[in-house]
C-alpha atoms as a PDB file:
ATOM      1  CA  UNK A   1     -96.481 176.691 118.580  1.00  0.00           C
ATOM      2  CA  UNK A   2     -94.592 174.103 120.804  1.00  0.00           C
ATOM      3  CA  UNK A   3     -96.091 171.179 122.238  1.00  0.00           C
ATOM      4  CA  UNK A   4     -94.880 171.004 125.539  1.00  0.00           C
ATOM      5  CA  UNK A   5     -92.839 168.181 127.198  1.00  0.00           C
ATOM      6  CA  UNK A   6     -94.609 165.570 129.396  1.00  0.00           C
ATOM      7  CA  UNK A   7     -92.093 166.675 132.238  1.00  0.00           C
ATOM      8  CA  UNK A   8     -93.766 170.260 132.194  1.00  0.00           C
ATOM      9  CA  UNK A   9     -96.611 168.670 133.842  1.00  0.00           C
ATOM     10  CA  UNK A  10     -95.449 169.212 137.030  1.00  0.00           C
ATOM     11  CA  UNK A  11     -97.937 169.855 139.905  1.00  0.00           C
ATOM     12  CA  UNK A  12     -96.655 173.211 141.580  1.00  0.00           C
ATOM     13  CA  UNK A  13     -95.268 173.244 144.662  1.00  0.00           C
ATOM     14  CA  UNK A  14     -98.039 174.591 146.289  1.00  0.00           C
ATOM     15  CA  UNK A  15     -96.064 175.843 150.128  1.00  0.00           C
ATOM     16  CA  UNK A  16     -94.820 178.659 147.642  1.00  0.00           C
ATOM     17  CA  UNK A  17     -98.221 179.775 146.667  1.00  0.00           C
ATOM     18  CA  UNK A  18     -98.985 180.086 150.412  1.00  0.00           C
ATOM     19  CA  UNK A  19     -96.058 181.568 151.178  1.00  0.00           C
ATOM     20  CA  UNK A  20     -96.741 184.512 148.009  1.00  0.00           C
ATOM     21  CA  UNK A  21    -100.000 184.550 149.857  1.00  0.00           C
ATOM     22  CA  UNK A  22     -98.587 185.416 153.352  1.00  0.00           C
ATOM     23  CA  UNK A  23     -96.330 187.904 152.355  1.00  0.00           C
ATOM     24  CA  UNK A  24     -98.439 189.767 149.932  1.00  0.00           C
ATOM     25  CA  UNK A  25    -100.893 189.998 153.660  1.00  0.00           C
ATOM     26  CA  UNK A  26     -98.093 191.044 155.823  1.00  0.00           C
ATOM     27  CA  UNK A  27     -97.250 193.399 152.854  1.00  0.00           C
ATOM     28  CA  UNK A  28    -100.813 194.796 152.865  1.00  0.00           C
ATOM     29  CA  UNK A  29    -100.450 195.389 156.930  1.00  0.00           C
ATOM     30  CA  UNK A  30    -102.160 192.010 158.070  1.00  0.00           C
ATOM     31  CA  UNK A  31    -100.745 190.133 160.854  1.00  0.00           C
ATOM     32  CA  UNK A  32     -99.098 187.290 159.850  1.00  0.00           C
ATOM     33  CA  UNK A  33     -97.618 184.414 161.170  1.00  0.00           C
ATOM     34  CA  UNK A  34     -96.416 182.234 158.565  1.00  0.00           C
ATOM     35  CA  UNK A  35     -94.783 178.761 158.333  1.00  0.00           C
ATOM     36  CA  UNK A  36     -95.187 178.370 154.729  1.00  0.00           C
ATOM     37  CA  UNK A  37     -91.743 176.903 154.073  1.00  0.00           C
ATOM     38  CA  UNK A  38     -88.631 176.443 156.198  1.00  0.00           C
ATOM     39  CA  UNK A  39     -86.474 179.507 155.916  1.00  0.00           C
ATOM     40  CA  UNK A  40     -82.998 180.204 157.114  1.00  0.00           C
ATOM     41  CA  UNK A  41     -82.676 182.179 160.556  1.00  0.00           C
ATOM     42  CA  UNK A  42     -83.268 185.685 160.352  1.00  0.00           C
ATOM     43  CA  UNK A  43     -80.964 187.686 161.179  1.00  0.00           C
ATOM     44  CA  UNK A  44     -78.145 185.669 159.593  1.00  0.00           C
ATOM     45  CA  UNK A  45     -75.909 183.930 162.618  1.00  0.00           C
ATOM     46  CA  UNK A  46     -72.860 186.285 163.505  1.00  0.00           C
ATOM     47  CA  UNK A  47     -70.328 183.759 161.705  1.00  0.00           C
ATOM     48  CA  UNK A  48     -72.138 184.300 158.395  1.00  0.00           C
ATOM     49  CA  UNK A  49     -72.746 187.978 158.389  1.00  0.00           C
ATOM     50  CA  UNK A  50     -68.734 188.463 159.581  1.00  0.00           C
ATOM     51  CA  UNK A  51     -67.589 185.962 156.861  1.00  0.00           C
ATOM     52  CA  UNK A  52     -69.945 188.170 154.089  1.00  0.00           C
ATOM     53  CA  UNK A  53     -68.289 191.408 155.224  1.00  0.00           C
ATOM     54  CA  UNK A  54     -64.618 189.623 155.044  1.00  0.00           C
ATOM     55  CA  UNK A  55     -65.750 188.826 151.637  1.00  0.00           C
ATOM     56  CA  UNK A  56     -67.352 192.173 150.541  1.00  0.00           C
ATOM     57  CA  UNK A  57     -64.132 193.766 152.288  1.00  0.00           C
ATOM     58  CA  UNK A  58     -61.454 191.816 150.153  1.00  0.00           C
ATOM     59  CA  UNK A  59     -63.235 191.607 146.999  1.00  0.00           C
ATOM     60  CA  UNK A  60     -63.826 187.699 147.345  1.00  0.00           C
ATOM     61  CA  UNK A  61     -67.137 187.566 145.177  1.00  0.00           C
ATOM     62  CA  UNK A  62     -68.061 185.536 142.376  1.00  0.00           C
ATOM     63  CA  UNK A  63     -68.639 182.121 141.471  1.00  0.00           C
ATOM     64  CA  UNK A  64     -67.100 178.759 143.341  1.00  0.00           C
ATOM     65  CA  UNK A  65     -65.930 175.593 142.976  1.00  0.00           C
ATOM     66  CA  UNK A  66     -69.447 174.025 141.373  1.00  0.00           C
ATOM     67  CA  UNK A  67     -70.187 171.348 144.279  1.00  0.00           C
ATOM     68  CA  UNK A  68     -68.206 173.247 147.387  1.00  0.00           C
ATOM     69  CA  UNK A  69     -64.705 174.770 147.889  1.00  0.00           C
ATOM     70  CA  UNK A  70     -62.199 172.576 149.107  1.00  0.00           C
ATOM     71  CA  UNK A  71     -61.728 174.415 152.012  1.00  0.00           C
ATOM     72  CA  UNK A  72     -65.669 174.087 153.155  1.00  0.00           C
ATOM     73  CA  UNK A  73     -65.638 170.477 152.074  1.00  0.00           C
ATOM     74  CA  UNK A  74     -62.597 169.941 154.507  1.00  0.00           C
ATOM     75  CA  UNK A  75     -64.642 171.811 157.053  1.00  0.00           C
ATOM     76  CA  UNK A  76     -67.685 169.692 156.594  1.00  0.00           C
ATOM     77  CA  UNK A  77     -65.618 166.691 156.696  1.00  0.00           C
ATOM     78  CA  UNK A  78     -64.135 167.886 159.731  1.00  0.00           C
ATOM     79  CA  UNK A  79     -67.620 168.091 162.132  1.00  0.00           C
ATOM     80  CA  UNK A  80     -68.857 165.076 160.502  1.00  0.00           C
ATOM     81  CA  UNK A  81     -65.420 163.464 162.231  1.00  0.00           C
ATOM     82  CA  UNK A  82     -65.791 165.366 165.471  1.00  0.00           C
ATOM     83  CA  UNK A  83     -69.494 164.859 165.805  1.00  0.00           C
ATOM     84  CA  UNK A  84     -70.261 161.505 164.464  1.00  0.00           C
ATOM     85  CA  UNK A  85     -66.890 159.964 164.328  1.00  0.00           C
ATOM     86  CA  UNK A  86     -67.493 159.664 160.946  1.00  0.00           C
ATOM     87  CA  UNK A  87     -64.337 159.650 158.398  1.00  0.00           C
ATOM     88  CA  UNK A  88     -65.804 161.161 155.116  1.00  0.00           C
ATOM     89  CA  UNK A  89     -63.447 162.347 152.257  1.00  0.00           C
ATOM     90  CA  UNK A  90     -63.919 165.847 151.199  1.00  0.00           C
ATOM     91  CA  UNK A  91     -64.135 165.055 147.607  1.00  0.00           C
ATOM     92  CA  UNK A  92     -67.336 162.898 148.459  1.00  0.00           C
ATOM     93  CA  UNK A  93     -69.042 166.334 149.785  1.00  0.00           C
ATOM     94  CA  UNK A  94     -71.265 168.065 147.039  1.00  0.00           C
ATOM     95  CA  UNK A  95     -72.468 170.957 148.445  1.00  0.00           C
ATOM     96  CA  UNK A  96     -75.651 172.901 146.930  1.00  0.00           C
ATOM     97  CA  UNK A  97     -77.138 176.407 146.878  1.00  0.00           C
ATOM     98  CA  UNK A  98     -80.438 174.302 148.877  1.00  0.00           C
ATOM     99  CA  UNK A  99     -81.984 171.208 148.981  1.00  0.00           C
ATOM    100  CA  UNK A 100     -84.029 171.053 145.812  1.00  0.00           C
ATOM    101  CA  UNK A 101     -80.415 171.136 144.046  1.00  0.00           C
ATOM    102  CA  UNK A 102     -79.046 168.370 145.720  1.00  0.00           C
ATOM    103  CA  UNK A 103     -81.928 166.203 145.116  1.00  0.00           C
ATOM    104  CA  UNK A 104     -82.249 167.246 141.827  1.00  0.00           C
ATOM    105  CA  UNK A 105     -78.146 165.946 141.893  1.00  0.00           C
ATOM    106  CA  UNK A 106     -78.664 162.754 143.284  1.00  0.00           C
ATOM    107  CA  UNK A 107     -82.125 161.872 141.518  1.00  0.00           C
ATOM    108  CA  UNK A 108     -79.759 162.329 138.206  1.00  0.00           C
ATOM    109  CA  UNK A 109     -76.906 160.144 139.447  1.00  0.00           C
ATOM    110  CA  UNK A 110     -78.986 157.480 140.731  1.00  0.00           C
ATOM    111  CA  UNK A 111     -81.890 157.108 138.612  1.00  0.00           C
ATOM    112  CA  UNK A 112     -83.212 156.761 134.487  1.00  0.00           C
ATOM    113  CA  UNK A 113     -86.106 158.183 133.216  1.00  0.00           C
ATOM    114  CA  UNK A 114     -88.464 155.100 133.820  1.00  0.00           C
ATOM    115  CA  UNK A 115     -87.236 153.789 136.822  1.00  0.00           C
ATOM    116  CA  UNK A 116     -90.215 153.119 139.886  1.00  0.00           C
ATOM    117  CA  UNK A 117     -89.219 155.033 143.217  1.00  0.00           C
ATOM    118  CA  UNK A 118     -90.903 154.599 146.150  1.00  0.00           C
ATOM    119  CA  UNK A 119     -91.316 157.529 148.697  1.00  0.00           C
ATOM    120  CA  UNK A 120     -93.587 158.046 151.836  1.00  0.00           C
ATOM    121  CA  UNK A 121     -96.841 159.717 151.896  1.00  0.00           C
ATOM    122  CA  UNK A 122     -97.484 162.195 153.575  1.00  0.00           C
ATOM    123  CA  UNK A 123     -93.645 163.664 152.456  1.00  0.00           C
ATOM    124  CA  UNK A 124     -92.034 166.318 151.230  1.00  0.00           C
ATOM    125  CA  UNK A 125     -93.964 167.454 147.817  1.00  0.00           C
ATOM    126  CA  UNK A 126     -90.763 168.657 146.239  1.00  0.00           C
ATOM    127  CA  UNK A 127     -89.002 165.233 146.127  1.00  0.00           C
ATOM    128  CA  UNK A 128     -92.143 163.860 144.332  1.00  0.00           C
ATOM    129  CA  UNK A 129     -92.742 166.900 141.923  1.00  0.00           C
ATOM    130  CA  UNK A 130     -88.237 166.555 141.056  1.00  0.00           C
ATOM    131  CA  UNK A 131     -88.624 162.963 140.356  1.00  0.00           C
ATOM    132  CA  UNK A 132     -91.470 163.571 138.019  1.00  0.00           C
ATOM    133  CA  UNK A 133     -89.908 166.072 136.281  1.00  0.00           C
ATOM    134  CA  UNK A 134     -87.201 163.899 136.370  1.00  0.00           C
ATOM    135  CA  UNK A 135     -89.650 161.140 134.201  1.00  0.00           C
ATOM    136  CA  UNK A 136     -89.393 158.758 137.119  1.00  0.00           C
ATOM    137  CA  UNK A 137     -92.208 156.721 138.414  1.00  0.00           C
ATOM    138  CA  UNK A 138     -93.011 157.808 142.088  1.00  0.00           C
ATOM    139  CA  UNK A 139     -94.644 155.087 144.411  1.00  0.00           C
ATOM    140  CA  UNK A 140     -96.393 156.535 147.133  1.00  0.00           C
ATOM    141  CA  UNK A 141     -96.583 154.366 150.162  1.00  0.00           C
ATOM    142  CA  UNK A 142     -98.991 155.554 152.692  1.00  0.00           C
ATOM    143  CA  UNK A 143     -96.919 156.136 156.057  1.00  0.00           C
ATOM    144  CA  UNK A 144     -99.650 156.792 158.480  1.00  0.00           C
ATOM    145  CA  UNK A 145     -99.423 156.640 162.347  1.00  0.00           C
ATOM    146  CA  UNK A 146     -99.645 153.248 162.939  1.00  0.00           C
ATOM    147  CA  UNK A 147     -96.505 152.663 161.108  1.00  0.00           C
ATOM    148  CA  UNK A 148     -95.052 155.620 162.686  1.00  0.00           C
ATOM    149  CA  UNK A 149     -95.016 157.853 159.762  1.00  0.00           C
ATOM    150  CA  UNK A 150     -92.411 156.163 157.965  1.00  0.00           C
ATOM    151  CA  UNK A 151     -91.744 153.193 155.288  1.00  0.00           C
ATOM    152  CA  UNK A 152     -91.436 149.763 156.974  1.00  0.00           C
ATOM    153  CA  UNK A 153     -89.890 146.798 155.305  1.00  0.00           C
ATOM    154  CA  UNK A 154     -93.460 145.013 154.900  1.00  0.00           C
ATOM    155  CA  UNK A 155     -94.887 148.377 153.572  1.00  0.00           C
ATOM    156  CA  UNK A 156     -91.837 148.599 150.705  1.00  0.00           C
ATOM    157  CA  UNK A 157     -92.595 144.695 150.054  1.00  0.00           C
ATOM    158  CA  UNK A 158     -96.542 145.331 149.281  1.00  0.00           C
ATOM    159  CA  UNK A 159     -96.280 147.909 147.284  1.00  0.00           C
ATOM    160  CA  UNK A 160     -93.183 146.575 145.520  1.00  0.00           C
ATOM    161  CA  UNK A 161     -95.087 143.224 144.686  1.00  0.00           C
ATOM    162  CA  UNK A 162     -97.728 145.567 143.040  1.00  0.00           C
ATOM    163  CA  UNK A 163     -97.204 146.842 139.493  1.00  0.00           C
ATOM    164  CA  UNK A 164     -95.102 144.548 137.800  1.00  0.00           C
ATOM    165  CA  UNK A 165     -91.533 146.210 137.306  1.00  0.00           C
ATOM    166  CA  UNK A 166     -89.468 146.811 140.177  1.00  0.00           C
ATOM    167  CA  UNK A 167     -88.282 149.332 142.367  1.00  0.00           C
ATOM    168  CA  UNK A 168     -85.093 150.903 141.433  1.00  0.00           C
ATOM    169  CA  UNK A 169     -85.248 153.012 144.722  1.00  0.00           C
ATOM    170  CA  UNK A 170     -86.784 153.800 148.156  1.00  0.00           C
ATOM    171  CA  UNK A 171     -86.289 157.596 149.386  1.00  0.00           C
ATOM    172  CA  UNK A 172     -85.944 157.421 153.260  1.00  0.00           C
ATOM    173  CA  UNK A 173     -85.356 161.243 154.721  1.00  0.00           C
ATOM    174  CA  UNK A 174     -84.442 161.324 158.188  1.00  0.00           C
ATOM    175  CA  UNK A 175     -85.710 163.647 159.625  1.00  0.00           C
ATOM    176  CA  UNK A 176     -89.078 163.321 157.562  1.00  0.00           C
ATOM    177  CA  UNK A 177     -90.561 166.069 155.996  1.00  0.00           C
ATOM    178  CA  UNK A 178     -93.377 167.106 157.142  1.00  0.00           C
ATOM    179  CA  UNK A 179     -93.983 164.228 160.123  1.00  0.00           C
ATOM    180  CA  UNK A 180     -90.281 164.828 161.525  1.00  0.00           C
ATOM    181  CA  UNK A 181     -89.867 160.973 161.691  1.00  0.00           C
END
């Protein structure tokens, strides 16, 4: 048999389990309520659906460009211009099928297996479960209320003192997942 690789040991991400849980209740005819994970808005906005139909219509199916159409990075571009005043080129825009594959995109072009990153705690499970799957070493640096749930300079120094090698990176997520900072 095959021994398993170190990166297989993986804590799950457990807001899946609940979520399984919730819908196997609301299955079963329980009441539930559930905010398990984030999901997109249900029904689909207008925009979408029409666009699917145009698409289902015209025979426009199949696979894309592997980080975005053109056309979609233009667009992207575009609001980033008209809402930020932000100039961004297009062919700087990778866009994903969620999250999880972006980080998983990034973690790979910024980091080596090895390489200490720090990230808040309490934060989103998934980034630290990616980077260890990802053989990094995640620093967990408590972000409680008096620091107002998120890193601070002095926080990044402490813990960056501690443990000899240093920090190749410091994940800040704005908005913060799950405080919202």
């Amino acid at each position: 048999m095959a021994q398993m690789s170190k990166r297989s040991a993986v804590e799950p991400f457990h807001a899946m389990d609940v979520l399984a849980e919730a819908t196997q209740r609301r299955d079963s005819g329980h009441p539930v309520i559930s905010m398990a994970v984030g999901q997109p808005a249900h029904p689909a906005p207008k925009a979408a659906l029409d666009a699917a139909r145009r698409a289902l219509d015209h025979g426009r199916l199949g696979y894309t460009d592997a980080l975005g159409t053109l056309a979609l990075k233009r667009a992207i571009a575009a609001h980033y211009h008209s809402r930020h005043g932000i100039t961004l080129d297009p062919r700087r825009i990778a866009v994903t099928t969620g999250s999880s594959a972006g980080f998983n995109l990034a973690f790979l072009a910024l980091f080596d297996p090895g390489d200490r990153v720090a990230i808040a705690r309490p934060g989103y499970p998934a980034y630290r479960n990616i980077m260890a799957a990802l053989g990094l070493e995640v620093v967990e640096i408590e972000a409680n209320a008096e620091a107002g749930f998120t890193l601070t300079p002095d926080s990044i120094e402490r813990v960056a003192a501690r443990g000899g090698r240093p920090l190749k990176g410091v994940l800040l997520a704005s908005p913060a997942n799950p405080t919202g900072r």
